[in-house]
Protein backbone atom coordinates (compact mmCIF):
# COMPACT_ATOMS: atom_id res chain seq x y z
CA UNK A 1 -42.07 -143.92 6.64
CA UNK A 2 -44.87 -141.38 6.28
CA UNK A 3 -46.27 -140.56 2.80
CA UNK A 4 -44.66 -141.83 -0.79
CA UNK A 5 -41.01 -139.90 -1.14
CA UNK A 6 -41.45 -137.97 -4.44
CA UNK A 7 -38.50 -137.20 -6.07
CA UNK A 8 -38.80 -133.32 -6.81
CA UNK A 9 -36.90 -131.65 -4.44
CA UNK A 10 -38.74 -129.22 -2.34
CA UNK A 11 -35.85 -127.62 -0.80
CA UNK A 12 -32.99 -126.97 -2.66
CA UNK A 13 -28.98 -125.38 -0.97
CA UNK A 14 -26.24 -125.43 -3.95
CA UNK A 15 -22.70 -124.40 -2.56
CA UNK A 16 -23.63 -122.56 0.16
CA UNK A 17 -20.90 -120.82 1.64
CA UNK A 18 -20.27 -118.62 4.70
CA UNK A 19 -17.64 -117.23 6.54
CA UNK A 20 -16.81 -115.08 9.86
CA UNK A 21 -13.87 -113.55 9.49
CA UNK A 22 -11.31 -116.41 9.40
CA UNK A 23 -13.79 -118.73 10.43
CA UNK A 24 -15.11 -120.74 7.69
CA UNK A 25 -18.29 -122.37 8.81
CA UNK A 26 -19.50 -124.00 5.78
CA UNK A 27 -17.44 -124.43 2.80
CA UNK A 28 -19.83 -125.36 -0.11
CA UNK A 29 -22.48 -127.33 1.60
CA UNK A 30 -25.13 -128.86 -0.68
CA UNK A 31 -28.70 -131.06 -0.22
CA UNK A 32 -32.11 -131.45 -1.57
CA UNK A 33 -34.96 -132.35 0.23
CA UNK A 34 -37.59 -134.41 -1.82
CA UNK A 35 -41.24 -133.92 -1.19
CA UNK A 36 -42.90 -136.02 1.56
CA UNK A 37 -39.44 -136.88 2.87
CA UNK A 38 -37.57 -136.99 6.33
CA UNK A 39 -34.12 -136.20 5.80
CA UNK A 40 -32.43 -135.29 9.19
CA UNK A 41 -28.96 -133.39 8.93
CA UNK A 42 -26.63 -134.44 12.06
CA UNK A 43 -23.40 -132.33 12.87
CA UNK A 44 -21.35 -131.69 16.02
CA UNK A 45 -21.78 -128.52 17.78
CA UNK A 46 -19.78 -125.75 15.47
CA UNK A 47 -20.46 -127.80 12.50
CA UNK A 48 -22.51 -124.84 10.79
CA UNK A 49 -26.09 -125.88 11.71
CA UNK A 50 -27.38 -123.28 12.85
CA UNK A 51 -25.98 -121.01 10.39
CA UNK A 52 -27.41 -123.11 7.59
CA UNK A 53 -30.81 -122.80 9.24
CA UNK A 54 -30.72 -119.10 9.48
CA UNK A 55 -29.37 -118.71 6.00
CA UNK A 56 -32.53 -121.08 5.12
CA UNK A 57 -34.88 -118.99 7.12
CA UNK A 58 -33.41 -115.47 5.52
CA UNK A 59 -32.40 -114.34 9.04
CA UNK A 60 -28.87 -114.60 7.45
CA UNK A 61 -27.12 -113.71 4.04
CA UNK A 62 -25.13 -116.51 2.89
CA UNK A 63 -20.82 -114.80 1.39
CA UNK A 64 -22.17 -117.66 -1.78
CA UNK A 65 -24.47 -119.77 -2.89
CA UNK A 66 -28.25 -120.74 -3.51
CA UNK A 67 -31.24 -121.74 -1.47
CA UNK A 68 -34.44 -122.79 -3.46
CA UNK A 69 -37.72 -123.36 -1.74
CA UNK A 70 -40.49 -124.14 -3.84
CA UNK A 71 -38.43 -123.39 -7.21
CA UNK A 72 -37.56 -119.62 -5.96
CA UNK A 73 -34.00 -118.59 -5.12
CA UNK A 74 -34.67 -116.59 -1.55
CA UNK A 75 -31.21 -115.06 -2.06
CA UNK A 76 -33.20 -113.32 -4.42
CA UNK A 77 -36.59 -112.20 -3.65
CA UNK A 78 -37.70 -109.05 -2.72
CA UNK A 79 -39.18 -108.93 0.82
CA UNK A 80 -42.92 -109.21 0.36
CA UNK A 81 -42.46 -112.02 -1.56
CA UNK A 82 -40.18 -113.84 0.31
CA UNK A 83 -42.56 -113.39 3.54
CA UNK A 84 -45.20 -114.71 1.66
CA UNK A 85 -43.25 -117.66 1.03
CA UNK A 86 -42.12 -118.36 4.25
CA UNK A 87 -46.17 -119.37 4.95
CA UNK A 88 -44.97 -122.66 3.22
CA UNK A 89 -42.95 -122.90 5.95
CA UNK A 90 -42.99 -124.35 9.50
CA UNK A 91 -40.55 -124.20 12.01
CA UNK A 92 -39.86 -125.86 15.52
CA UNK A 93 -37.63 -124.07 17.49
CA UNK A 94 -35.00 -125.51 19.84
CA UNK A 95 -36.19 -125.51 23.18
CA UNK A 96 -39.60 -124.10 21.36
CA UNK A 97 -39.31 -120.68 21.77
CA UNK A 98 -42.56 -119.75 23.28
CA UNK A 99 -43.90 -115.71 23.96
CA UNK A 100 -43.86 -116.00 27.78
CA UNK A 101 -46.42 -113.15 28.27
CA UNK A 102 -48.78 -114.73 25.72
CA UNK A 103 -51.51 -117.80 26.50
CA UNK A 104 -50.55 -120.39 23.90
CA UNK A 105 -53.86 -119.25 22.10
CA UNK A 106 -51.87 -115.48 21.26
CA UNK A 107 -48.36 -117.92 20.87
CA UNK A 108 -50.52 -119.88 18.05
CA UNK A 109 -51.62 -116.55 16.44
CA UNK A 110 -48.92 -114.79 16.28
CA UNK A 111 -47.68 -116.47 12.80
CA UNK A 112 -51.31 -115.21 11.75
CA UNK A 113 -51.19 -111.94 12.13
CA UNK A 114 -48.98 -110.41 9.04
CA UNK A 115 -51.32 -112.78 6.88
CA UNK A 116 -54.96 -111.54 8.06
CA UNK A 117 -56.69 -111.47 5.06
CA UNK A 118 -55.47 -114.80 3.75
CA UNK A 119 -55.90 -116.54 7.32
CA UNK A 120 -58.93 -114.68 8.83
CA UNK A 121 -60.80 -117.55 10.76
CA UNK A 122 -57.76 -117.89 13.56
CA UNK A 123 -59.76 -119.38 16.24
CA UNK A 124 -60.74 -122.65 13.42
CA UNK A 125 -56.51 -122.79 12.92
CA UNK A 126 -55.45 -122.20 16.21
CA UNK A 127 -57.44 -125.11 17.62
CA UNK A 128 -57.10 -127.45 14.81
CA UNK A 129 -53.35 -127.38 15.01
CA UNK A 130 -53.93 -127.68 18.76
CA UNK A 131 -56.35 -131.09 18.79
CA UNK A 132 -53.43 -131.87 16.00
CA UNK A 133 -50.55 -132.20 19.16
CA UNK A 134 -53.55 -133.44 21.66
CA UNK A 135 -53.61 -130.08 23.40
CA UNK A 136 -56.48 -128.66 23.24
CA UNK A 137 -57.58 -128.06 26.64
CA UNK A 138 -54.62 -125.81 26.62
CA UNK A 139 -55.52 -123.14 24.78
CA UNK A 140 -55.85 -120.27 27.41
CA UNK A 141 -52.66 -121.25 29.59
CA UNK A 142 -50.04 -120.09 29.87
CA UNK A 143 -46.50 -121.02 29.16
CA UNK A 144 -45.28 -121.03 32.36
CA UNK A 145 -47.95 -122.94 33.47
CA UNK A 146 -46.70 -126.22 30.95
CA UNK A 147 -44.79 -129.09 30.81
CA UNK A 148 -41.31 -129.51 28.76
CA UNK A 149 -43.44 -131.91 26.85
CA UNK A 150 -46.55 -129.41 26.71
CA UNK A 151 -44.33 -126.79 25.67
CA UNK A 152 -43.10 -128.65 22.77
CA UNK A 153 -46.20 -129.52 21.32
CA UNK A 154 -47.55 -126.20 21.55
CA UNK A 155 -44.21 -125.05 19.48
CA UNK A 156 -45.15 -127.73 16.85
CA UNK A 157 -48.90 -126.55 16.52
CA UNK A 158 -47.63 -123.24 15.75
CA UNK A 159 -45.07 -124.72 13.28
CA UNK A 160 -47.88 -126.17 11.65
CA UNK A 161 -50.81 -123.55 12.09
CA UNK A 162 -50.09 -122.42 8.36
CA UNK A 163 -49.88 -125.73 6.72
CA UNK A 164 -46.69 -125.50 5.40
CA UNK A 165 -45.29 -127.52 3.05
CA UNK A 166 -42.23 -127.86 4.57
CA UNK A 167 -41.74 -128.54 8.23
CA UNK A 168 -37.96 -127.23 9.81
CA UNK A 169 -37.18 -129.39 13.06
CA UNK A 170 -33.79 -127.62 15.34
CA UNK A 171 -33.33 -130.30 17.55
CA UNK A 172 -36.64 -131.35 18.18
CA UNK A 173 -35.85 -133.95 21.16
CA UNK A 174 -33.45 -132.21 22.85
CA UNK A 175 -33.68 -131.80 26.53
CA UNK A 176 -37.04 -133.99 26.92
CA UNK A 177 -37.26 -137.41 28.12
CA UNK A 178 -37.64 -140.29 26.30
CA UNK A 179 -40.71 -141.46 26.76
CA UNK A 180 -41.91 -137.34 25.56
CA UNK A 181 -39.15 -137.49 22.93
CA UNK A 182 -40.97 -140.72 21.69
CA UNK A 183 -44.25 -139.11 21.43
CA UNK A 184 -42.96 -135.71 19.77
CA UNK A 185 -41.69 -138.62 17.35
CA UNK A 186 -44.82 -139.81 16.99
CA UNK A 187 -46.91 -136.49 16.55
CA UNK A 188 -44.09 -135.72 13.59
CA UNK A 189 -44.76 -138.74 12.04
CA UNK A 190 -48.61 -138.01 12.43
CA UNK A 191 -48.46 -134.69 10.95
CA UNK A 192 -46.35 -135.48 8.11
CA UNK A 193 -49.02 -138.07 7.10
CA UNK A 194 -51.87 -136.06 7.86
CA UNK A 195 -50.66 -132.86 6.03
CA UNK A 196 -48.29 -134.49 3.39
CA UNK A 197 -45.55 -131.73 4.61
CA UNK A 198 -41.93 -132.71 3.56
CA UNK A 199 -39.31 -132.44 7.13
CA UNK A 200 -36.03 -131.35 7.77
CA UNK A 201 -34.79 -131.82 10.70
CA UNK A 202 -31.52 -130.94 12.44
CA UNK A 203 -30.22 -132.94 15.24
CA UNK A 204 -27.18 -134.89 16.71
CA UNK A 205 -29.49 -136.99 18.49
CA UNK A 206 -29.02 -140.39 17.45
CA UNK A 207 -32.07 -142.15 18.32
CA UNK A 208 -34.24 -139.33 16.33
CA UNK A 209 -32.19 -140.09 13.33
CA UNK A 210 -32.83 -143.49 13.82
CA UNK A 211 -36.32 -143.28 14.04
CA UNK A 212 -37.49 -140.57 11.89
CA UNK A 213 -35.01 -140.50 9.03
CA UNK A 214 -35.85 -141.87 5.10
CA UNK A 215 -32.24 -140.74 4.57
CA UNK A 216 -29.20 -139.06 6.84
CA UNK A 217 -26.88 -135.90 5.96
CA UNK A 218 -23.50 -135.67 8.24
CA UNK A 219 -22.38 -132.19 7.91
CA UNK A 220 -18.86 -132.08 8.66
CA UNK A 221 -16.09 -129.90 7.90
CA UNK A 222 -18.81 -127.31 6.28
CA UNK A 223 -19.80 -129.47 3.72
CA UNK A 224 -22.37 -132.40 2.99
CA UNK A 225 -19.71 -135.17 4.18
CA UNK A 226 -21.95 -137.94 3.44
CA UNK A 227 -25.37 -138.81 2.63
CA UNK A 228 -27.57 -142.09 3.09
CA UNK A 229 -30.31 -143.67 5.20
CA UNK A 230 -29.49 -144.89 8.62
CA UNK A 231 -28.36 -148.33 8.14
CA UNK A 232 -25.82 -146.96 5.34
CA UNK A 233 -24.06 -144.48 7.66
CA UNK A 234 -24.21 -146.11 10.57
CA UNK A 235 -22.18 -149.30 8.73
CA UNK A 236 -19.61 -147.01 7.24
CA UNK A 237 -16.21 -147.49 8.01
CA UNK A 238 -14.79 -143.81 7.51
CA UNK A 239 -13.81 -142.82 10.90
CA UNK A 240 -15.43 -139.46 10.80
CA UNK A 241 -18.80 -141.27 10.25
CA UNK A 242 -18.06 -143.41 12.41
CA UNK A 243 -17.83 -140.65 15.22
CA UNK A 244 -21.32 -139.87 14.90
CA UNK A 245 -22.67 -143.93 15.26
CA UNK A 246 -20.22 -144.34 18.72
């Protein structure tokens, strides 16, 4: 679904290993992600999720291992140009992570503001990437003052103010209903087309998977366990895939 899957990878994580203490979280975990792809990565809770998205992100050093984006190794860049790389990227927060004290106008340029020079007509961004989610009406309220549904949208604007290349999903659906998970679905779908972005996106909801997926990771046991689309995995007959798929 979406655009043509190209097979260059866009994303890259070789052996990526990290530990805390005695607690080995991931254990060698490898993917790719191919440009114009969805490829969703499911694991329980613990699994090493959200450790592999902060090592991704550079809010985290991985003990081992590489993590390509774009053809550079982030593990080692020096900072200026690894913040200049992280324009190509846009990330959706669990629970979306809005600046209470801001109007969703200041939420939306916030990502702006360590890139003046290359992004100086804000106001043109901020409400394209709102009329993007079907928000823009909304541009001088505040947080408090929106839906779970509104609030979720506005996250995914900001995700995409930049145009990134690559669009990070943490649990995208999580806590909304699903007749609004359906539409956050939809708008995901919509903006991949519309800006040709390639997705990850991290989840252990089933349905998302289901829907949104050109091809499944399981990360279990701190490693890339398996790898297909949904029908595959879902069909398997290994018992710890099978876990997921109950």
């Amino acid at each position: 679904m979406g655009n043509l899957i190209d097979i260059r990878p866009v994303l890259k994580i070789n052996n990526l290993k990290k530990s805390f203490g005695d607690n080995h979280v991931l254990k060698g975990f490898t993917m790719a992600l191919n440009k114009g792809e969805n490829l969703v990565i499911m694991g329980k809770s613990g699994s090493g999720k959200s450790v592999m998205i902060k090592c991704l992100v550079g809010l985290m050093l991985p003990d081992s291992g590489e993590i390509e984006i774009m053809g550079n190794d982030i593990t080692k860049l020096k900072q200026q140009k690894l913040d200049n790389l992280r324009t190509e990227l846009g990330f959706l927060f669990q629970g979306s992570a809005l600046y209470d004290s801001m109007t969703v106008r200041e939420n939306l340029e916030f990502p702006l503001r360590t890139h003046k020079e290359k992004y100086a007509d804000s106001e043109k961004l901020v409400l394209e990437a709102l009329e993007n989610v079907g928000l823009a009406d909304a541009i001088d309220l505040m947080p408090a003052e929106l839906s779970g549904g509104m609030k979720r949208r506005i996250a995914l604007a900001r995700a995409i103010i930049l145009h990134p290349k690559i669009i990070i999903y943490d649990e995208p659906t999580t806590g909304l209903d699903p007749i609004t998970a359906k539409e956050i679905l939809q708008l995901m779908r919509e903006i991949q087309q519309k800006q040709g972005a390639s997705s990850l996106i991290i989840t252990h909801d089933i349905d998302c998977s289901r829907v949104i997926s050109n091809r499944m990771i399981l990360l279990i046991d701190g490693i890339n366990y398996a790898e297909g689309t949904f029908k595959e995995l879902s069909s398997s007959k290994d018992k710890k895939i099978q876990a997921f798929f109950k």
